[in-house]
N, C-alpha and C. Protein backbone atom coordinates (compact mmCIF):
# COMPACT_ATOMS: atom_id res chain seq x y z
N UNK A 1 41.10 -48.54 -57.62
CA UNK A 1 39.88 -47.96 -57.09
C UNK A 1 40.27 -46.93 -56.02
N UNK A 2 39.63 -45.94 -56.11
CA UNK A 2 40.06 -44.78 -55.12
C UNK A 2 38.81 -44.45 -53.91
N UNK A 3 39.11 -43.72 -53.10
CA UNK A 3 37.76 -43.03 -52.58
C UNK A 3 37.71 -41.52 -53.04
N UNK A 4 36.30 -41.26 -52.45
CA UNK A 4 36.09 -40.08 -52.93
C UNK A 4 37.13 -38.61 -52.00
N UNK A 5 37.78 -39.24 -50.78
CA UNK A 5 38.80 -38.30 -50.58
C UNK A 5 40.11 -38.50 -51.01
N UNK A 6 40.21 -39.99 -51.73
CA UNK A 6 41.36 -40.08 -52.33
C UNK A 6 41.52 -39.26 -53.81
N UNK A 7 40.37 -39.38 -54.56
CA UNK A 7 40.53 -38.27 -55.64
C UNK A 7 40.35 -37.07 -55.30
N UNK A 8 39.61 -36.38 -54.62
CA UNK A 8 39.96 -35.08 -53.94
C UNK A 8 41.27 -34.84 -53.90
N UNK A 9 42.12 -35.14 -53.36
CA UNK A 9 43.45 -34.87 -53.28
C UNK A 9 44.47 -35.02 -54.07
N UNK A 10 44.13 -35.55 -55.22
CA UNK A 10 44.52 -36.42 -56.40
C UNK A 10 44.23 -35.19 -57.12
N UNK A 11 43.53 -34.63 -57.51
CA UNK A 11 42.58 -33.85 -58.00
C UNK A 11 43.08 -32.46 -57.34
N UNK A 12 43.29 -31.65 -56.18
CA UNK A 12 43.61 -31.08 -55.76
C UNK A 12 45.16 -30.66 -56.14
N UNK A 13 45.99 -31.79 -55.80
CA UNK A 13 47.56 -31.89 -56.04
C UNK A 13 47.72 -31.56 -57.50
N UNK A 14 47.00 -32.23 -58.34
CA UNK A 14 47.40 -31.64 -59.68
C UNK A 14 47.29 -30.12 -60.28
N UNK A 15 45.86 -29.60 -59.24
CA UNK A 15 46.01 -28.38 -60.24
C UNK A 15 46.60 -27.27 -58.98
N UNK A 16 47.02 -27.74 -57.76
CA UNK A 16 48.02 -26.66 -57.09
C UNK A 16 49.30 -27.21 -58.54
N UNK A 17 49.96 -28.48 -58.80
CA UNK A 17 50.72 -28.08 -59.26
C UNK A 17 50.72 -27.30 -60.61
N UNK A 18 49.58 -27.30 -61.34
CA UNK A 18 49.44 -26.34 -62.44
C UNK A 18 49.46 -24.98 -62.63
N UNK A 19 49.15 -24.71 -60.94
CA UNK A 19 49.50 -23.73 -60.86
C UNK A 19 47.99 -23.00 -60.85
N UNK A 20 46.76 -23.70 -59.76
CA UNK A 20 45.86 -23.10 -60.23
C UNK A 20 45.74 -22.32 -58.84
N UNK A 21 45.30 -21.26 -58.49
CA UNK A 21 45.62 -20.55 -57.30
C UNK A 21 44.48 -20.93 -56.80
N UNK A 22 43.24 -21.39 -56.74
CA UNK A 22 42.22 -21.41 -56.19
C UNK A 22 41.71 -23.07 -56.03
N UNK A 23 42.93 -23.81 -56.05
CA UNK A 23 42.99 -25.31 -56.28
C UNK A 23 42.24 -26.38 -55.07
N UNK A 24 42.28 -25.88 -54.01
CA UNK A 24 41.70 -26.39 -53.11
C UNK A 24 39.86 -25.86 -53.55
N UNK A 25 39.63 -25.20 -53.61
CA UNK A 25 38.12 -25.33 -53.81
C UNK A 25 37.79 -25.37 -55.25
N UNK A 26 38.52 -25.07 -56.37
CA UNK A 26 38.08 -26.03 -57.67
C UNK A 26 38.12 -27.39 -57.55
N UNK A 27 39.03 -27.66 -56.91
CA UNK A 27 39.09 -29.46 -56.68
C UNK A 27 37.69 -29.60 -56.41
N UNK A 28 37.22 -29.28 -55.14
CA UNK A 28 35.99 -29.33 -54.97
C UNK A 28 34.76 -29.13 -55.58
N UNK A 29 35.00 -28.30 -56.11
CA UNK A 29 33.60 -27.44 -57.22
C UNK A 29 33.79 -28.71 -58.42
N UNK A 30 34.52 -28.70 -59.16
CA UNK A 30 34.99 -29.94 -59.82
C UNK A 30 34.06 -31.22 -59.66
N UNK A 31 34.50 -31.63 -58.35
CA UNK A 31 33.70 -33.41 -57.86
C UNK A 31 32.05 -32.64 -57.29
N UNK A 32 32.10 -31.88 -56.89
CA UNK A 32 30.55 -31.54 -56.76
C UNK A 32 29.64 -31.48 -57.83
N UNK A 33 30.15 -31.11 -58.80
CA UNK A 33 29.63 -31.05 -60.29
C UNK A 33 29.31 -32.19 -60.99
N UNK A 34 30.79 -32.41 -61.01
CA UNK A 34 30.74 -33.81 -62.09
C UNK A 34 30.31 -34.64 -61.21
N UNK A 35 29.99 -35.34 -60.13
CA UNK A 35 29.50 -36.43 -59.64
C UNK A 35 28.13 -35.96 -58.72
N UNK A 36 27.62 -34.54 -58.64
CA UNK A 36 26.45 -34.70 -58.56
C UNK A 36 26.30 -34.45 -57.13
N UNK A 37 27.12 -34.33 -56.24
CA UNK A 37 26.82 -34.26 -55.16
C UNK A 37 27.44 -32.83 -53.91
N UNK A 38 27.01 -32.69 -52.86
CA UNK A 38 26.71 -32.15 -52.22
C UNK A 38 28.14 -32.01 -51.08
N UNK A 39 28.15 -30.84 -50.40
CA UNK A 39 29.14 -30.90 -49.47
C UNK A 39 29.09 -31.97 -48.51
N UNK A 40 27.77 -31.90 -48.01
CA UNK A 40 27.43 -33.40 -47.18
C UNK A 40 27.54 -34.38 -47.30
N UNK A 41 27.28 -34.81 -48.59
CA UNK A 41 27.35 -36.14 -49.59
C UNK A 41 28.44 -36.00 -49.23
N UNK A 42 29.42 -35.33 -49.43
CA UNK A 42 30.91 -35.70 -49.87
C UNK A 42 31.84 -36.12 -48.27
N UNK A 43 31.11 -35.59 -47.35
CA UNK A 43 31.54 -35.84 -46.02
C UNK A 43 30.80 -37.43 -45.26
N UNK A 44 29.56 -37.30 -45.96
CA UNK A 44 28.94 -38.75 -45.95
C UNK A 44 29.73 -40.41 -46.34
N UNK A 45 30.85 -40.07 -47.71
CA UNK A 45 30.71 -41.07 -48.72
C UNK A 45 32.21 -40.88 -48.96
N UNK A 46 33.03 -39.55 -48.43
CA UNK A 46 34.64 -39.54 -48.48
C UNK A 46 35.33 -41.03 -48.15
N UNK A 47 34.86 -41.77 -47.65
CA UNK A 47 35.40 -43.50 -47.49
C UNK A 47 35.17 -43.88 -48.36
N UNK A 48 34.34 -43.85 -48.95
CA UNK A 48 33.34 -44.77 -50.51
C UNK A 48 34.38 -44.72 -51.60
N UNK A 49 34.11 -45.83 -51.94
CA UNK A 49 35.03 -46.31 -53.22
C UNK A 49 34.18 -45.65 -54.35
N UNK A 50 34.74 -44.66 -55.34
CA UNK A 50 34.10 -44.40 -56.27
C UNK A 50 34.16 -45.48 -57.41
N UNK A 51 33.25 -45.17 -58.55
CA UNK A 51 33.48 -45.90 -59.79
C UNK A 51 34.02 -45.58 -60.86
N UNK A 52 34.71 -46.17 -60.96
CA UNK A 52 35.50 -46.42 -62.23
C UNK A 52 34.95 -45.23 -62.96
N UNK A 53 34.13 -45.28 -63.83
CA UNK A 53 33.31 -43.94 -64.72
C UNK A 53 33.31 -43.10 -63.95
N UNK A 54 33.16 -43.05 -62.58
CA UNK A 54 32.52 -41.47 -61.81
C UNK A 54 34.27 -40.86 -61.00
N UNK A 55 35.50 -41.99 -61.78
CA UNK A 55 37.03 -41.33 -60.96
C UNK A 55 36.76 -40.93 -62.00
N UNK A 56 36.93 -41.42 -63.46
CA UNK A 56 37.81 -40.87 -65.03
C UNK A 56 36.61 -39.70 -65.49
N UNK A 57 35.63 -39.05 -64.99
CA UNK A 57 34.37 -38.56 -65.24
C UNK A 57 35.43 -37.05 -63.80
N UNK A 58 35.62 -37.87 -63.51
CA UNK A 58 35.92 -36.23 -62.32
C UNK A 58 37.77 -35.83 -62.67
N UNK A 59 38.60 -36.71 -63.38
CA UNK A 59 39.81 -36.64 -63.37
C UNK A 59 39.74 -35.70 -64.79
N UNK A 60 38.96 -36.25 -65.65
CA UNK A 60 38.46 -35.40 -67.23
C UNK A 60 38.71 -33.99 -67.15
N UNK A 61 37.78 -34.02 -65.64
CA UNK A 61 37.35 -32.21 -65.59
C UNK A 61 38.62 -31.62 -65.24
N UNK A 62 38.80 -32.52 -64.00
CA UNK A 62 40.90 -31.73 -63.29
C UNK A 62 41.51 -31.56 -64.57
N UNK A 63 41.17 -32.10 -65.28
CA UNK A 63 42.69 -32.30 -66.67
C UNK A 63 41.96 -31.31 -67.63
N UNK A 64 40.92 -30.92 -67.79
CA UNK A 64 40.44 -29.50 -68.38
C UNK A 64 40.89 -28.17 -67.42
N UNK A 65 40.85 -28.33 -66.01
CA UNK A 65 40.84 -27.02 -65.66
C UNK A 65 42.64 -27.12 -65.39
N UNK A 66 43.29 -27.95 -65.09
CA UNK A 66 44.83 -28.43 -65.30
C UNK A 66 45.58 -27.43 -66.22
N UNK A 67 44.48 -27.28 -67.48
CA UNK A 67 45.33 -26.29 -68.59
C UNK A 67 44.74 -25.08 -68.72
N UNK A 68 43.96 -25.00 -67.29
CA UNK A 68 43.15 -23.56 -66.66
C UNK A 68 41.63 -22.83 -67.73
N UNK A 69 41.27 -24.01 -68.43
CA UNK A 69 40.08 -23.91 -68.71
C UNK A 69 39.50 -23.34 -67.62
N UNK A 70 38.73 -21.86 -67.96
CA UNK A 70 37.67 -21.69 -66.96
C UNK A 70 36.45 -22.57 -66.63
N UNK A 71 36.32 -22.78 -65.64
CA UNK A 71 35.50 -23.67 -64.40
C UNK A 71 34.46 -23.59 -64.63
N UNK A 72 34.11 -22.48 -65.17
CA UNK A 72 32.75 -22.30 -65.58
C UNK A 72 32.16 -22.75 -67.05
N UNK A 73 33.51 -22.60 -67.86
CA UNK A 73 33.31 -23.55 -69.20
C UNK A 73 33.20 -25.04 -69.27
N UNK A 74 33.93 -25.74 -67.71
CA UNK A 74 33.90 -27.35 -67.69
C UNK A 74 32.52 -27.18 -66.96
N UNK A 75 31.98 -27.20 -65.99
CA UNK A 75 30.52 -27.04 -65.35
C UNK A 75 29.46 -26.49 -66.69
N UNK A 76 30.21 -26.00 -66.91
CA UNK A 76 28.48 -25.09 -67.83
C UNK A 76 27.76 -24.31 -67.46
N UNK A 77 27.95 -23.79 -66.44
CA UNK A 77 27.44 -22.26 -65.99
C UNK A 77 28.21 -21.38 -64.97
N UNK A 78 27.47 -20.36 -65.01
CA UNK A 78 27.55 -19.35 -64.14
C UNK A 78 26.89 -18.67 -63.58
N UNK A 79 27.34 -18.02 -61.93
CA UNK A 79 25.76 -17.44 -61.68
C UNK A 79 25.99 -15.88 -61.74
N UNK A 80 24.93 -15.19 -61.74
CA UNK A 80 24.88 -13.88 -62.11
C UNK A 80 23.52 -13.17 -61.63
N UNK A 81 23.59 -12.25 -60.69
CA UNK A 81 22.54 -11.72 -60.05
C UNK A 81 21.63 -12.69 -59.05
N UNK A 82 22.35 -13.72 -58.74
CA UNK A 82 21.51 -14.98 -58.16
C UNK A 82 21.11 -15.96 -59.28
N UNK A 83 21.47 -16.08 -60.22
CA UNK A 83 20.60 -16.61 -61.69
C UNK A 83 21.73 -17.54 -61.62
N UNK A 84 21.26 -18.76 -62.09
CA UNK A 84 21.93 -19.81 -62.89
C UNK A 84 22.33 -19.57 -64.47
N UNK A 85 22.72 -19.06 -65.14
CA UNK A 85 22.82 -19.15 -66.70
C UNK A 85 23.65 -19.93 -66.77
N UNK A 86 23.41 -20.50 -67.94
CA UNK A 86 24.39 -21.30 -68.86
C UNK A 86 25.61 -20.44 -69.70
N UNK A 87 26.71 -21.37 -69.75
CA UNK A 87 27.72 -20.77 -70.52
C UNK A 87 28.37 -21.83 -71.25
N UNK A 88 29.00 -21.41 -72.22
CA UNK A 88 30.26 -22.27 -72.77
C UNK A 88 31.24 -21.54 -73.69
N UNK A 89 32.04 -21.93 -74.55
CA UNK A 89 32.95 -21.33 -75.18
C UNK A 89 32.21 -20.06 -75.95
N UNK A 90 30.75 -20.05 -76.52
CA UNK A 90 30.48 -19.05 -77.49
C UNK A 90 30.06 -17.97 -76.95
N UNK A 91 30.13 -17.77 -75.70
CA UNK A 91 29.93 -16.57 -74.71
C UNK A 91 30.91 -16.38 -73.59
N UNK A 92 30.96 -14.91 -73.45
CA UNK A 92 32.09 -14.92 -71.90
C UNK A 92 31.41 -15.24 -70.85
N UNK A 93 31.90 -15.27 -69.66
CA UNK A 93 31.58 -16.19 -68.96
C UNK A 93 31.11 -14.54 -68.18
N UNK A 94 29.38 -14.32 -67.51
CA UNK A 94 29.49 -13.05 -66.79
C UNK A 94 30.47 -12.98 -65.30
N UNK A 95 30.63 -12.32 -65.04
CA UNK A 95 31.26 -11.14 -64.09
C UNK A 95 30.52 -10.69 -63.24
N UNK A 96 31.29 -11.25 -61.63
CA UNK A 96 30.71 -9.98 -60.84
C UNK A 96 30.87 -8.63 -60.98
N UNK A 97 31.77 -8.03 -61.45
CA UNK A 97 31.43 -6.60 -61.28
C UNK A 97 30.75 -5.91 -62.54
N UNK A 98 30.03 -6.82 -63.19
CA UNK A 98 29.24 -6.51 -64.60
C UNK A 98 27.75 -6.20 -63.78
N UNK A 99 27.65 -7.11 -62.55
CA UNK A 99 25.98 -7.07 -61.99
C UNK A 99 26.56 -5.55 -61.18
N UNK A 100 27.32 -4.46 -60.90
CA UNK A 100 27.14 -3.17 -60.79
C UNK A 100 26.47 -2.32 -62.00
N UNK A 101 26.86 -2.91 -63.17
CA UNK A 101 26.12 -2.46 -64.08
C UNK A 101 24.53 -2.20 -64.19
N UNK A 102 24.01 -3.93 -63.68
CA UNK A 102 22.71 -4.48 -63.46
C UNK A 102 21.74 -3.38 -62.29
N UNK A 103 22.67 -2.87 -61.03
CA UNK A 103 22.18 -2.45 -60.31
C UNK A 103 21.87 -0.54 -60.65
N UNK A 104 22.75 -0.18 -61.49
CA UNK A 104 22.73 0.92 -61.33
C UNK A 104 21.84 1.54 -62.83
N UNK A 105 22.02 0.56 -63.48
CA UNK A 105 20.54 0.30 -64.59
C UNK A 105 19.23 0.62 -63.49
N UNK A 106 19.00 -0.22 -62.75
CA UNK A 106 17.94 -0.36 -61.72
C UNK A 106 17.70 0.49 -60.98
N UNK A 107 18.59 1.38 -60.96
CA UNK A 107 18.12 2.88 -60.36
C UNK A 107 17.54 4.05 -61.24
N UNK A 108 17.76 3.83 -62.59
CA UNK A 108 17.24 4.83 -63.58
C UNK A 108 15.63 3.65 -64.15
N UNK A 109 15.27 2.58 -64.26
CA UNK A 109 14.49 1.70 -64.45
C UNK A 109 13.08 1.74 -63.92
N UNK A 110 13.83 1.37 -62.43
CA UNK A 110 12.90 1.35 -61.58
C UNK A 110 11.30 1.13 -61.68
N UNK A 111 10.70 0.32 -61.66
CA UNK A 111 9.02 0.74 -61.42
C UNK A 111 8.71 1.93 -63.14
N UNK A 112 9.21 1.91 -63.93
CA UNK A 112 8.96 2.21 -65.00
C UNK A 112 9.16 1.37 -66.43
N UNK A 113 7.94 1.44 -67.17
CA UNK A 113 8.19 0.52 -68.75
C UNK A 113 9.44 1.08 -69.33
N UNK A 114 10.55 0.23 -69.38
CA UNK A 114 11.10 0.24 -70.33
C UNK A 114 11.74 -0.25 -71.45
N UNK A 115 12.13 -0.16 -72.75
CA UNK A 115 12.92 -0.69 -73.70
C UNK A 115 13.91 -1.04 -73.90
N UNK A 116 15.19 -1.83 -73.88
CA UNK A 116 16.08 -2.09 -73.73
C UNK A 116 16.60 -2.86 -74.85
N UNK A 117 17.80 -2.01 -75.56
CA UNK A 117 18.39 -3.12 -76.39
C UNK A 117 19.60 -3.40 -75.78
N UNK A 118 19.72 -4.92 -75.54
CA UNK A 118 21.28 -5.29 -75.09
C UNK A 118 22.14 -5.91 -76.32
N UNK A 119 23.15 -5.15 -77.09
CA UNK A 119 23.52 -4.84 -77.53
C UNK A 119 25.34 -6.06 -77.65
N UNK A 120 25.24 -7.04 -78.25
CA UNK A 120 26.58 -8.21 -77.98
C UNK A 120 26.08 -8.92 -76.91
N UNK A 121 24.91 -9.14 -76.74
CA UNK A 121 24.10 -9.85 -75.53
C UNK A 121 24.87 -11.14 -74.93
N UNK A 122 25.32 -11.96 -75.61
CA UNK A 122 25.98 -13.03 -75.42
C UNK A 122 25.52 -13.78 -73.87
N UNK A 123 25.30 -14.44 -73.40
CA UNK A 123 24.71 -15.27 -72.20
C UNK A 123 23.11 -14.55 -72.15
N UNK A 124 23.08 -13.47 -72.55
CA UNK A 124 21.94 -12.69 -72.03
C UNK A 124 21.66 -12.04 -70.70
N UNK A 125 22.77 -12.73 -69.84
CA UNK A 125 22.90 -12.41 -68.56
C UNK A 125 22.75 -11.37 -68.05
N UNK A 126 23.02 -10.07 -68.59
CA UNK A 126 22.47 -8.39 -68.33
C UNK A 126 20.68 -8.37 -68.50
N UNK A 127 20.37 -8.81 -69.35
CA UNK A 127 19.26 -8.17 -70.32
C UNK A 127 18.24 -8.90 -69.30
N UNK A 128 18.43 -10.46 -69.13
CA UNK A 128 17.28 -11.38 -68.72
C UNK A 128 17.60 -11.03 -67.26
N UNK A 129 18.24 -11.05 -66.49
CA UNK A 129 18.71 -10.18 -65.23
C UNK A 129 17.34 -9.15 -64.81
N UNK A 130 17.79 -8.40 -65.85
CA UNK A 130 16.96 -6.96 -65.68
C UNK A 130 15.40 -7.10 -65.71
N UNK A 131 15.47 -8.23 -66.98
CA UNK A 131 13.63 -8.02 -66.99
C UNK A 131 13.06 -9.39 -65.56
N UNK A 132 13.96 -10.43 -65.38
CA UNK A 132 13.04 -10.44 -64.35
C UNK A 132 13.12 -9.57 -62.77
N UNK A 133 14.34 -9.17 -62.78
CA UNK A 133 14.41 -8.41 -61.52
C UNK A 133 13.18 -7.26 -61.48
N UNK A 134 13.19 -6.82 -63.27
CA UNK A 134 11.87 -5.38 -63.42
C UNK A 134 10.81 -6.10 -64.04
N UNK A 135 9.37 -6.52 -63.70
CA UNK A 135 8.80 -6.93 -64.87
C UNK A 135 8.19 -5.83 -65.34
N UNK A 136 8.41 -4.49 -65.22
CA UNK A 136 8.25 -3.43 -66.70
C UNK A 136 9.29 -3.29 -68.07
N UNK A 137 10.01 -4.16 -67.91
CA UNK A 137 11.12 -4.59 -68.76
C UNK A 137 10.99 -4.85 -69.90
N UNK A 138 11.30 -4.67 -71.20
CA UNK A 138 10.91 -5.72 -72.09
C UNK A 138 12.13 -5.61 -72.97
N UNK A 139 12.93 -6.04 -73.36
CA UNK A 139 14.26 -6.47 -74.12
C UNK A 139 14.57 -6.69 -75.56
N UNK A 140 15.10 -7.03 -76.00
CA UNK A 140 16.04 -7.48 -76.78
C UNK A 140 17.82 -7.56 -77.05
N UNK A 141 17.96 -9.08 -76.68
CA UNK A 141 19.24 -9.32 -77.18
C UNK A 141 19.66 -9.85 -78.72
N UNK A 142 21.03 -8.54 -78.95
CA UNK A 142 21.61 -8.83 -80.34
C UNK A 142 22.79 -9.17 -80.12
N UNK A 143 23.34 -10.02 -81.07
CA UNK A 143 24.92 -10.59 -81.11
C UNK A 143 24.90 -11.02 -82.76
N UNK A 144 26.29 -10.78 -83.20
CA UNK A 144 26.47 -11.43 -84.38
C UNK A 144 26.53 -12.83 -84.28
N UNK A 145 26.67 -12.82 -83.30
CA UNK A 145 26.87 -14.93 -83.35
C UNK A 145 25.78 -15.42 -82.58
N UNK A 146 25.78 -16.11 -83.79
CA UNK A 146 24.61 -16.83 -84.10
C UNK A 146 24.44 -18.38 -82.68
N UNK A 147 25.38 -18.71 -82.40
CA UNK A 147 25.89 -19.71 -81.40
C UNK A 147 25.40 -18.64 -79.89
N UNK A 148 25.54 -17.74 -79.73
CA UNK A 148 25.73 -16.88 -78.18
C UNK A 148 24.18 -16.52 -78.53
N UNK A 149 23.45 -16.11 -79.26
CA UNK A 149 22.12 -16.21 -79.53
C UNK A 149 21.63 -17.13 -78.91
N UNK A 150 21.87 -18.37 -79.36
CA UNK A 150 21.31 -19.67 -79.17
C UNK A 150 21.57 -19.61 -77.34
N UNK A 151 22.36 -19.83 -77.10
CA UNK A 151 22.71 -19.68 -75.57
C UNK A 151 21.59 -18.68 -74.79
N UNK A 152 21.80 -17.31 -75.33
CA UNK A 152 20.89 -16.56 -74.58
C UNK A 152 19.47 -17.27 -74.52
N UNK A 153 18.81 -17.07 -75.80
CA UNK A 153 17.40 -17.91 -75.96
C UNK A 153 17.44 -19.05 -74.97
N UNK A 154 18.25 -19.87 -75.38
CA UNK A 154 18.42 -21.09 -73.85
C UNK A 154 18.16 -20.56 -72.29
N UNK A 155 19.11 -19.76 -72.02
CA UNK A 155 19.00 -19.05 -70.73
C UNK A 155 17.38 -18.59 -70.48
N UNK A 156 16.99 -17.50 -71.37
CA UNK A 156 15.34 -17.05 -71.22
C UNK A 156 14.95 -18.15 -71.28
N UNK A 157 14.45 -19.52 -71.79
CA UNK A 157 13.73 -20.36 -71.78
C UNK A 157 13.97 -21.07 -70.34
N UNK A 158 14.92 -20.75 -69.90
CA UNK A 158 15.32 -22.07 -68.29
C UNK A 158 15.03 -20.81 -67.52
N UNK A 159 15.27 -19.70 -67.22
CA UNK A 159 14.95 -18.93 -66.55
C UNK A 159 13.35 -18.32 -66.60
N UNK A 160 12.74 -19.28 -67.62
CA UNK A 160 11.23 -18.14 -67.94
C UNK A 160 10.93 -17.16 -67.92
N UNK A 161 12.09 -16.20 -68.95
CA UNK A 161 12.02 -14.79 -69.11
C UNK A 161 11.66 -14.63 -70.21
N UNK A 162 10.40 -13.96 -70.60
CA UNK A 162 9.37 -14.07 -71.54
C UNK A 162 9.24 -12.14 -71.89
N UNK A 163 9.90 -11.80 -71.42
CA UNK A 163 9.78 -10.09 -71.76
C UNK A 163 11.02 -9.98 -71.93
C-alpha cells in the first residue's frame, strides 16, 4: 500500500528515467487525472493510503506515458483556445501555435457571416473554436476518416456548437 506522495514519486522517478523531460509535472497531470483530483486534494490526502485500483489505475497511465505516449492521448483531451476537446489516437492532438491560426482567421471574420470549410478537420478544434468564438460562423468539418469525424461531432456536441 502506498500513499498518494509515495506514488507521486514512484511515478515521477520512472518517467525522469524514461527520459521524459517534463516528468515532474506529468507525474502530476497523470494522478490528477486518473484519480480525479485536485492540487489541493493532493496536498490534503498526500499521507492517505491509496487503493489498490486507484495505485495500478495511476501506475497504467506512468507506464503509457513511460513509452512517451502523448499525455494527451492517456487523459483524453486537450485544450485549445480555452476549450476542452477531446482527443485520441484518430486525431492529432491540437497545438498551441495552431490557435495563431484561430486568431488571425478572426481578424478577417470578425462581426461578419461567414462560410467556412475546415478542410482534414480532425478534433474540429479550428472550425468549432471559430464558430463559437464568432457566432456569424457557420462551418463544416471534412476528413476522410471516418473515426476523426466521429470525434469532431463529439467535440460540437460537448461544446454545444451547433453552427
Amino acid at each position: 500500500m502506498k500513499t498518494y506522495e509515495q506514488a507521486l514519486k514512484e511515478g515521477r522517478k520512472l518517467l525522469l528515467e524514461a527520459g521524459i523531460t517534463e516528468y515532474q509535472v506529468d507525474g502530476f497531470l497523470l494522478m490528477s487525472e486518473v484519480l480525479g483530483i485536485t492540487r489541493t486534494d493532493y496536498f490534503m490526502k498526500q499521507k492517505d493510503t491509496l487503493s489498490d485500483a486507484d495505485y495500478e489505475r495511476y501506475m497504467e497511465a506512468v507506464q503509457r506515458r513511460k513509452v512517451h505516449e502523448p499525455l494527451q492521448y492517456i487523459t483524453g483531451h486537450a485544450y485549445f483556445m480555452g476549450y476542452d476537446f477531446m482527443v485520441n489516437e484518430d486525431v492529432l492532438i491540437p497545438r498551441m501555435d495552431t490557435e495563431c491560426l484561430v486568431v488571425e482567421a478572426e481578424k478577417i471574420i470578425m462581426n461578419h457571416p461567414f462560410e467556412i470549410l475546415d478542410m482534414c478537420t480532425g478534433s474540429g478544434c479550428i472550425l468549432i473554436s471559430l464558430a463559437l468564438r464568432n457566432p456569424l460562423v457557420n462551418g463544416l468539418g471534412a476528413d476522410i476518416s471516418k473515426k476523426a469525424l466521429k470525434v469532431a461531432q463529439q467535440n460540437a456536441e460537448k461544446l454545444q456548437c451547433s453552427n
